[in-house]
C-alpha atoms as a PDB file:
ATOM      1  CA  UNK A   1     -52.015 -23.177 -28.957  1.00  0.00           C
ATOM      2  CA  UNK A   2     -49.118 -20.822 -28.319  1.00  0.00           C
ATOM      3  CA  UNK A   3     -45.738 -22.322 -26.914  1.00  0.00           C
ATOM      4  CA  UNK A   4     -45.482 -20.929 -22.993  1.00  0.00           C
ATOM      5  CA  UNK A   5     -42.566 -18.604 -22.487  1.00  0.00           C
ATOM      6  CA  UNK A   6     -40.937 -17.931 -18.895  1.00  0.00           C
ATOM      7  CA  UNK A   7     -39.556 -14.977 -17.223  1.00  0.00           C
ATOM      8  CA  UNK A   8     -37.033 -15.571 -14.332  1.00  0.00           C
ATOM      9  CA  UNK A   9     -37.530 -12.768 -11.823  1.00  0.00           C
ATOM     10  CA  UNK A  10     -36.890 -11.692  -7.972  1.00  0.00           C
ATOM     11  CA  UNK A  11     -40.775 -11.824  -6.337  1.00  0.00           C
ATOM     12  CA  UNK A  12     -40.750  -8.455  -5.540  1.00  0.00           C
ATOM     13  CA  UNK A  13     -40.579  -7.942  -8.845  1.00  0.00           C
ATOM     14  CA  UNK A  14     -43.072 -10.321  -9.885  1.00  0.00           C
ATOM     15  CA  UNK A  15     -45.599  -8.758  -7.718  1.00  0.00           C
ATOM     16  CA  UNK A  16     -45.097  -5.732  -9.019  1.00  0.00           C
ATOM     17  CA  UNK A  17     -46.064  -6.697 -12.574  1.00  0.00           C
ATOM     18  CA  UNK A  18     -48.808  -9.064 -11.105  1.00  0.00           C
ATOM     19  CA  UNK A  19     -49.833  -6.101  -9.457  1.00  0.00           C
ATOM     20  CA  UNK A  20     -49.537  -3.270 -11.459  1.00  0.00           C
ATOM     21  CA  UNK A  21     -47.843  -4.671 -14.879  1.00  0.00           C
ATOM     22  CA  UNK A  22     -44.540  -2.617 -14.275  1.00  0.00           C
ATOM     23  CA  UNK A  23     -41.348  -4.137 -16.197  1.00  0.00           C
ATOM     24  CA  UNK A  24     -38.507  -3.463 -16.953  1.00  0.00           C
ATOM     25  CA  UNK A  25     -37.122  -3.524 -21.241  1.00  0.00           C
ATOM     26  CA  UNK A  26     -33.528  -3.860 -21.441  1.00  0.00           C
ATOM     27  CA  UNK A  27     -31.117  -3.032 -24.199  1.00  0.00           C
ATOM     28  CA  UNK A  28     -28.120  -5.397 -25.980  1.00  0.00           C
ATOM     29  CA  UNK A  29     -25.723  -3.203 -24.672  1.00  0.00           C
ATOM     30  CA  UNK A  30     -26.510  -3.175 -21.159  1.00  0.00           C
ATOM     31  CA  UNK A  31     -26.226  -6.789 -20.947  1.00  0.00           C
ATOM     32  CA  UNK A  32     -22.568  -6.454 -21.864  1.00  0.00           C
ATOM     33  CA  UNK A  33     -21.918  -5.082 -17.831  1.00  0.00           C
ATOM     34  CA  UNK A  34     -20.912  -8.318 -16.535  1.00  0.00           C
ATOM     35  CA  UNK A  35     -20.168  -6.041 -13.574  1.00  0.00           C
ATOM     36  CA  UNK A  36     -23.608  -5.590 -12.619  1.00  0.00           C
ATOM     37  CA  UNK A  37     -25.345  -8.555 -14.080  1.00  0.00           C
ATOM     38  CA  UNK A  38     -22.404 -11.322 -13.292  1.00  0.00           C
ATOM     39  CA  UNK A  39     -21.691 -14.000 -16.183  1.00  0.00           C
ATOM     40  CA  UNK A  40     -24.693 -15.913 -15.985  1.00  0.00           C
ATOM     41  CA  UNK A  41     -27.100 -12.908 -17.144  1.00  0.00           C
ATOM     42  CA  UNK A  42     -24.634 -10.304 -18.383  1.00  0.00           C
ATOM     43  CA  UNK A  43     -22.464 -11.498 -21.741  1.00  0.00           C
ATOM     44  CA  UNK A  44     -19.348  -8.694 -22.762  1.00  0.00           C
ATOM     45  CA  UNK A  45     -19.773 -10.543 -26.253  1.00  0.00           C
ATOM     46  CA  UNK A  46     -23.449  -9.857 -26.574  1.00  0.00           C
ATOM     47  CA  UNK A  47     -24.457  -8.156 -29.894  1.00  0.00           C
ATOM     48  CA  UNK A  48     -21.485  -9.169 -31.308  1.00  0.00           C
ATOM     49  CA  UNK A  49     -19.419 -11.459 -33.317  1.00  0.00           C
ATOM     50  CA  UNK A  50     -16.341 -11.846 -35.258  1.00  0.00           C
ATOM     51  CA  UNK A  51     -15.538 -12.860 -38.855  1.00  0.00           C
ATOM     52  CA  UNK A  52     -11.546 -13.814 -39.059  1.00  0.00           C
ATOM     53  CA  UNK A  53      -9.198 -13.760 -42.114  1.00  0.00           C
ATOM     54  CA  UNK A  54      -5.820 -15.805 -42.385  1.00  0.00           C
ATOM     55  CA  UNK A  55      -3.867 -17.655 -44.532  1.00  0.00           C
ATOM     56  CA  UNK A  56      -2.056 -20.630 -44.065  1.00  0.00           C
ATOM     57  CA  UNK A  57       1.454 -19.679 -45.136  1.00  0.00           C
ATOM     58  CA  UNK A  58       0.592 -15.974 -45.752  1.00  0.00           C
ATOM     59  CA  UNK A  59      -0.434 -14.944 -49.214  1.00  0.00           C
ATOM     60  CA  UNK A  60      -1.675 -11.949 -51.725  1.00  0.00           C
ATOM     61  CA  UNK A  61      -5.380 -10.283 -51.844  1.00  0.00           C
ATOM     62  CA  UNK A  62      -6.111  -8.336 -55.329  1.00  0.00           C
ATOM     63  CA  UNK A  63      -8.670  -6.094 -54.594  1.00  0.00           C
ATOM     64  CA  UNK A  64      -9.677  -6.404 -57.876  1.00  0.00           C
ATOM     65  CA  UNK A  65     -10.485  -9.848 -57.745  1.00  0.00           C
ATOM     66  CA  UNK A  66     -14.006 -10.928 -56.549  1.00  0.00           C
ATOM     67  CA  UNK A  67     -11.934 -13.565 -53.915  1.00  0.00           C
ATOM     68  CA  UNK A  68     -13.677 -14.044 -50.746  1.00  0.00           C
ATOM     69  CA  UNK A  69     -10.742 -12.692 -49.257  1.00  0.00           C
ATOM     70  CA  UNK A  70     -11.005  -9.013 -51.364  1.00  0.00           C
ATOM     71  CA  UNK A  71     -14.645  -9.451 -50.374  1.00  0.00           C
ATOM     72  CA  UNK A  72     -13.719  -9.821 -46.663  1.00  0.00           C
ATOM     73  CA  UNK A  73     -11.628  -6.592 -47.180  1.00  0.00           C
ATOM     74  CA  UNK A  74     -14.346  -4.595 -49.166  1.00  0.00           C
ATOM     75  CA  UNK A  75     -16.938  -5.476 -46.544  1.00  0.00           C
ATOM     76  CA  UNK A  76     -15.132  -5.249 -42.987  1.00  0.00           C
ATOM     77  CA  UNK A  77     -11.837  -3.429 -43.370  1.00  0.00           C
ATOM     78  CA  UNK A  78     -12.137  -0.592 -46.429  1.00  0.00           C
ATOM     79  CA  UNK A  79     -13.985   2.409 -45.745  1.00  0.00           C
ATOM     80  CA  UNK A  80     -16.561   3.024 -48.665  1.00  0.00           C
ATOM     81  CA  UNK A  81     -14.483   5.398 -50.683  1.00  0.00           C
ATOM     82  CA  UNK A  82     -11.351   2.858 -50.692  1.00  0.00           C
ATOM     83  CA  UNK A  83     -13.777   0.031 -52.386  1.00  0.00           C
ATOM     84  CA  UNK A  84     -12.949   0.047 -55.730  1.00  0.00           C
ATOM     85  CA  UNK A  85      -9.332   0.550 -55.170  1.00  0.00           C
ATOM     86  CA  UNK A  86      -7.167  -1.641 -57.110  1.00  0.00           C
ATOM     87  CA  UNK A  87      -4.539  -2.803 -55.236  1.00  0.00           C
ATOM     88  CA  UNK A  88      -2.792  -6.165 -53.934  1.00  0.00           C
ATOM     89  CA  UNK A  89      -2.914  -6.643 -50.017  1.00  0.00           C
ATOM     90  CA  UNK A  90       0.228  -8.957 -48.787  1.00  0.00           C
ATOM     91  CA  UNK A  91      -0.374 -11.190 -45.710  1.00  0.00           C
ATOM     92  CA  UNK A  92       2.862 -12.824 -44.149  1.00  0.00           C
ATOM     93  CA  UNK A  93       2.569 -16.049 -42.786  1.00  0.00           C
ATOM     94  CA  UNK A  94       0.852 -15.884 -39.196  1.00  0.00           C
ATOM     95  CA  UNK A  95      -1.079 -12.901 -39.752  1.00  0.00           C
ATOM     96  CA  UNK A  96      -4.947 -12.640 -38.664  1.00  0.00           C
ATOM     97  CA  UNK A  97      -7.419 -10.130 -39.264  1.00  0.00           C
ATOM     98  CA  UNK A  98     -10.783 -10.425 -36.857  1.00  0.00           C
ATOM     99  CA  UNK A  99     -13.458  -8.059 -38.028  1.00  0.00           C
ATOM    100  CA  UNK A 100     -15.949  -7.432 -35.545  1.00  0.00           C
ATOM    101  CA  UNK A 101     -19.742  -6.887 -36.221  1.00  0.00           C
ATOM    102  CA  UNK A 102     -21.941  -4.669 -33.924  1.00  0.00           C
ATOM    103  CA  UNK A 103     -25.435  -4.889 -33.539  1.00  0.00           C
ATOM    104  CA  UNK A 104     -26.801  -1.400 -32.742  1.00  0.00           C
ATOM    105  CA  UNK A 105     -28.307  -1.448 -29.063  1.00  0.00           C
ATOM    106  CA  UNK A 106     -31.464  -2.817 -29.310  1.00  0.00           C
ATOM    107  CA  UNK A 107     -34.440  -3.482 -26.677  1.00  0.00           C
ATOM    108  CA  UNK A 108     -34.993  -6.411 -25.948  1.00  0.00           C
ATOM    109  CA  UNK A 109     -36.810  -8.531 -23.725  1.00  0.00           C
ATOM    110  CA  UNK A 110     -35.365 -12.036 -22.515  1.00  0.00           C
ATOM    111  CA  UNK A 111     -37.376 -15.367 -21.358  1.00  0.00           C
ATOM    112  CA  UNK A 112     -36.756 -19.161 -21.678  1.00  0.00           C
ATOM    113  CA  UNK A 113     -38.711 -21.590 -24.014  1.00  0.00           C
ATOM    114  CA  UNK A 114     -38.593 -23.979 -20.589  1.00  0.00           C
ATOM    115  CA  UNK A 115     -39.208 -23.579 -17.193  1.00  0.00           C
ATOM    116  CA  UNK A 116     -36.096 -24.880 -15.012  1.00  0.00           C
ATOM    117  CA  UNK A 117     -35.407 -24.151 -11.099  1.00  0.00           C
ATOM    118  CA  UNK A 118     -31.751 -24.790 -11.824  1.00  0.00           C
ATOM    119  CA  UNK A 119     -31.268 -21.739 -14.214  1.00  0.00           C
ATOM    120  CA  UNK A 120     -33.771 -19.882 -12.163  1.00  0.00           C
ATOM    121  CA  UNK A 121     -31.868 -20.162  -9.148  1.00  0.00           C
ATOM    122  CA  UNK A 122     -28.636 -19.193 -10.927  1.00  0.00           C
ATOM    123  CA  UNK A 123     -30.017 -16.239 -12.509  1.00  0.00           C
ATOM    124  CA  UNK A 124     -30.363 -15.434  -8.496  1.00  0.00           C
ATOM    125  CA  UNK A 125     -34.188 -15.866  -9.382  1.00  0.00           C
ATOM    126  CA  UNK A 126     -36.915 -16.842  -6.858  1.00  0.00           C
ATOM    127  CA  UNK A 127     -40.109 -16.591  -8.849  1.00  0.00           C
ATOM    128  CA  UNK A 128     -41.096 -16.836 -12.130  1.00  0.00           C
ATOM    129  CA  UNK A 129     -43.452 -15.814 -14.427  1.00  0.00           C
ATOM    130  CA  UNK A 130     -45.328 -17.921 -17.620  1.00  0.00           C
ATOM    131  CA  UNK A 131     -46.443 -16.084 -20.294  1.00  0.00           C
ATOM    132  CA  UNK A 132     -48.782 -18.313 -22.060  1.00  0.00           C
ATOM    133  CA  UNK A 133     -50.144 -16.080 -24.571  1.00  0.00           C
ATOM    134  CA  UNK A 134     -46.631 -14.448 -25.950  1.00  0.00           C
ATOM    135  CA  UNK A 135     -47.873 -12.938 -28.830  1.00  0.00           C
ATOM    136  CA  UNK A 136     -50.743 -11.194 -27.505  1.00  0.00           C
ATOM    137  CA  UNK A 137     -48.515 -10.267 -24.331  1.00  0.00           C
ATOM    138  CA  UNK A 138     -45.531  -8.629 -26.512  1.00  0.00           C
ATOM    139  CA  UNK A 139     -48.128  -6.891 -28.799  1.00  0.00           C
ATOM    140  CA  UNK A 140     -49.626  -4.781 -25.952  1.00  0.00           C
ATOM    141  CA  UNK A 141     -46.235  -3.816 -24.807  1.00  0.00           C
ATOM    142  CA  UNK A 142     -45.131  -2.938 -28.369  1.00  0.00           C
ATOM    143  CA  UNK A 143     -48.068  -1.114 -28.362  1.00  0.00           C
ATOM    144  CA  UNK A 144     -47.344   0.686 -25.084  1.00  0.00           C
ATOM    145  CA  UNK A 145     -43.964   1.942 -25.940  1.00  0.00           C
ATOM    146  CA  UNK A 146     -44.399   2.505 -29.558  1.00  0.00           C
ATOM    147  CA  UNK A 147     -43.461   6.230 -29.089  1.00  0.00           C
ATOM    148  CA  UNK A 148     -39.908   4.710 -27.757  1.00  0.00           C
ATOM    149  CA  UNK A 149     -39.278   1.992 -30.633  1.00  0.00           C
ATOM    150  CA  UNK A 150     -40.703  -0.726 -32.942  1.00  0.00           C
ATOM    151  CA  UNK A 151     -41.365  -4.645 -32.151  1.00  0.00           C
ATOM    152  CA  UNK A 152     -38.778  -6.145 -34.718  1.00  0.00           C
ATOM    153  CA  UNK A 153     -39.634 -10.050 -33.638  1.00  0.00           C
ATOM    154  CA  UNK A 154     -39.399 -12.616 -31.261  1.00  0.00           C
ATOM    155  CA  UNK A 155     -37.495 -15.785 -31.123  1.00  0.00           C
ATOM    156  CA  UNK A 156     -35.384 -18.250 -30.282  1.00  0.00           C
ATOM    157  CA  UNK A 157     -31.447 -17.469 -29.759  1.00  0.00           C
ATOM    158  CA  UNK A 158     -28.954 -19.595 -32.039  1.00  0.00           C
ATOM    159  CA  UNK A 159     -26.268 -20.589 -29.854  1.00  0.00           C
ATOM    160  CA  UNK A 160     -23.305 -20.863 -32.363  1.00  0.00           C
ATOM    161  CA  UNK A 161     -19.577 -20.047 -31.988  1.00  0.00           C
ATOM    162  CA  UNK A 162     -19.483 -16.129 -32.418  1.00  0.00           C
ATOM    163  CA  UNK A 163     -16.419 -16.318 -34.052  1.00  0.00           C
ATOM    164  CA  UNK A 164     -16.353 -17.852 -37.561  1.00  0.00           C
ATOM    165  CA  UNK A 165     -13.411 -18.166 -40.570  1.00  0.00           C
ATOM    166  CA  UNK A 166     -14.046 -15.877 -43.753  1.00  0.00           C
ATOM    167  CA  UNK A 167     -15.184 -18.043 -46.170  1.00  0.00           C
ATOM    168  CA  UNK A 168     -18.033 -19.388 -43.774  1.00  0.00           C
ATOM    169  CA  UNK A 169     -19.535 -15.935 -42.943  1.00  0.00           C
ATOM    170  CA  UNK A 170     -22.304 -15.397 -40.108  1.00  0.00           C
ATOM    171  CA  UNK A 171     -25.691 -15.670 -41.693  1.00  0.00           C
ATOM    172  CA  UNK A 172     -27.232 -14.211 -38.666  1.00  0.00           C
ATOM    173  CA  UNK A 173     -27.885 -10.876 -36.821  1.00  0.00           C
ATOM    174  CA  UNK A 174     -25.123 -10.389 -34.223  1.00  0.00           C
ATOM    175  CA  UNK A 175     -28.102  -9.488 -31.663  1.00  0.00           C
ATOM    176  CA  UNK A 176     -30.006 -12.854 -32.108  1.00  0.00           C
ATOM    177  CA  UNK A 177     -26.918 -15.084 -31.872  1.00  0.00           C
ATOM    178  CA  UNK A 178     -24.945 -16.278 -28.224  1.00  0.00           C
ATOM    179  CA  UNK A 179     -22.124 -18.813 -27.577  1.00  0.00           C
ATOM    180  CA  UNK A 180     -23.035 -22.629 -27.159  1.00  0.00           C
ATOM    181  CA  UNK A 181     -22.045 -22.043 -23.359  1.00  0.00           C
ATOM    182  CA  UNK A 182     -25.270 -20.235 -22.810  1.00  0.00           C
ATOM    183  CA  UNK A 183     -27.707 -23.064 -24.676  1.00  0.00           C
ATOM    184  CA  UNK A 184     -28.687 -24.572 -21.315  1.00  0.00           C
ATOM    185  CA  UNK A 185     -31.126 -21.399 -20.701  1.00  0.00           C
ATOM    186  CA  UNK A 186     -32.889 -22.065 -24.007  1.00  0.00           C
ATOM    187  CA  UNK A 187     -33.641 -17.936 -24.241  1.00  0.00           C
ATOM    188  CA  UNK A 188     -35.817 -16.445 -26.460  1.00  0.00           C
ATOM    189  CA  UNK A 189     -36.078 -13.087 -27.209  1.00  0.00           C
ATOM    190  CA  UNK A 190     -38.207 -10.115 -28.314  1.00  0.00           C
ATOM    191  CA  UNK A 191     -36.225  -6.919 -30.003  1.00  0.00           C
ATOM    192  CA  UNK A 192     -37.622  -3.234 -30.220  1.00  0.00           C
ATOM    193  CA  UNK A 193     -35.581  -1.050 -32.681  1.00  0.00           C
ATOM    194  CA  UNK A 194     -35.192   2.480 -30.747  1.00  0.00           C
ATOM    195  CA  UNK A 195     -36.622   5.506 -32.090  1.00  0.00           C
ATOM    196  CA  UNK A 196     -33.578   7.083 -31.098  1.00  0.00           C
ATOM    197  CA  UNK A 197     -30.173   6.818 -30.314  1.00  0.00           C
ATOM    198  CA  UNK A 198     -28.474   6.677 -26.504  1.00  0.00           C
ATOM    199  CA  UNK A 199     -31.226   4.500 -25.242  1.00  0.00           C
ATOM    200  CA  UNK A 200     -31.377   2.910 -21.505  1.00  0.00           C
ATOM    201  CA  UNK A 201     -33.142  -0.062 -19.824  1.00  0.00           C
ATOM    202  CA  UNK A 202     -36.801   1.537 -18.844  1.00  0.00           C
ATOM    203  CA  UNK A 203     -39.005   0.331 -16.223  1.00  0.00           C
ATOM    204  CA  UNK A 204     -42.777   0.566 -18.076  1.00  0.00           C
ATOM    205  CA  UNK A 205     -46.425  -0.690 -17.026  1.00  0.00           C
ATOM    206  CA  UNK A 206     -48.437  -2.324 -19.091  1.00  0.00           C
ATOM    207  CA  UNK A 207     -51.504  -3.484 -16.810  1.00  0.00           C
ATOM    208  CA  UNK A 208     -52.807  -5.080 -20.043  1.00  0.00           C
ATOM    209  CA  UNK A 209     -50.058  -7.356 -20.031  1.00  0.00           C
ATOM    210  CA  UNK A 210     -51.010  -9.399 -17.298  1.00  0.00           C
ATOM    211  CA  UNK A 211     -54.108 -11.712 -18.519  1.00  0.00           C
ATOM    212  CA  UNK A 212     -51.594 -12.913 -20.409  1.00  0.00           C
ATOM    213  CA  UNK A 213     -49.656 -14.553 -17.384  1.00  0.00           C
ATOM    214  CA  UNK A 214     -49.273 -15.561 -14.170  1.00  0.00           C
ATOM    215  CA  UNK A 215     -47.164 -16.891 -12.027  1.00  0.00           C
ATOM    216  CA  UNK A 216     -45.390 -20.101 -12.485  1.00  0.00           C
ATOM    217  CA  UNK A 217     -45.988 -22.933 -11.200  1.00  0.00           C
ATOM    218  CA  UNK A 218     -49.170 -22.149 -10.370  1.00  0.00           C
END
């Protein structure tokens, strides 16, 4: 049996998939507009993280070494032709480096792994919708936009600090990973990789999406 999955929405809007399967597929990027989406939905950090380089009394970086610092250098700061150069990099005492990682702007599709008023109300929420069947229900959406991009997964978010020293690099995509502050809306998440560049959040019905849910609680 499939784990349930939950979709915070306003009723209109879950009467219009209930109705005629519209909704809508949003992109990593978007999500970054605070300004539309306030800071319980939106996230200016989302799709990203940082990997930071210091050290403690300042200090030399041979590029020729295979140090994690030269390898911080050869993978975040050097562009591709400066890789192999041989030189020594000085760092005075106080000096920080933050490299930051980018995921390309990816759809995606948000729920929750548990159904909770509280975060539905703060989302400014007043329905909801539990999709019981999750794989079957992303499949014939992947299947309905498959001109526009290609299902990468779905899954749970890590909620980890974004920001992490050198020698204890992120192991995970930048676009599957959120700050502990967010953990209380236990999100999951499906990701499309666009066809093309310049995409935007689409509005798209899939009426064969629907015997896959309903609304919630019953």
């Amino acid at each position: 049996m499939q784990q349930p999955l939950y979709k915070y929405l306003p009723k209109q809007y879950l009467q219009a998939f209930l109705s005629r399967g519209s909704l809508k597929i949003g992109t990593l990027h978007d999500y970054r507009k605070t300004e539309s989406y306030g800071d319980v939905i939106g996230d200016k950090n989302e799709g990203l993280h940082k990997t930071e380089l210091f050290l403690e009394g300042g200090g030399e970086i041979d590029l020729a070494s295979n140090s994690p610092e030269s390898e911080y250098f050869r993978k975040h700061v050097l562009q591709p032709e400066q890789r192999d150069a041989k030189v020594k990099i000085i760092l005075e005492d106080g000096a920080r480096l933050i490299a930051h990682s980018n995921s390309p702007d990816l759809y995606i599709y948000c729920v929750s792994s548990e159904y909770s008023p509280t975060v539905m109300k703060e989302f400014g929420c007043d329905a909801c919708l539990q999709i019981f069947r999750p794989y079957e229900f992303f499949d014939v959406i992947s299947r309905k936009i498959r001109h526009q991009a290609v299902f990468n997964g779905l899954g749970p978010v890590a909620y980890l600090n974004k920001t992490t020293h050198y020698t204890q690099p992120h192991t995970l995509h930048p676009a599957v990973m959120k700050d502990p502050e967010y953990e209380y809306q236990k999100e999951w998440r499906a990701i499309w990789v666009p066809n093309k560049t310049n995409n935007q959040p689409f509005i798209v019905k899939v009426p064969k999406a629907i015997r896959h849910c309903r609304a919630y609680p019953p």
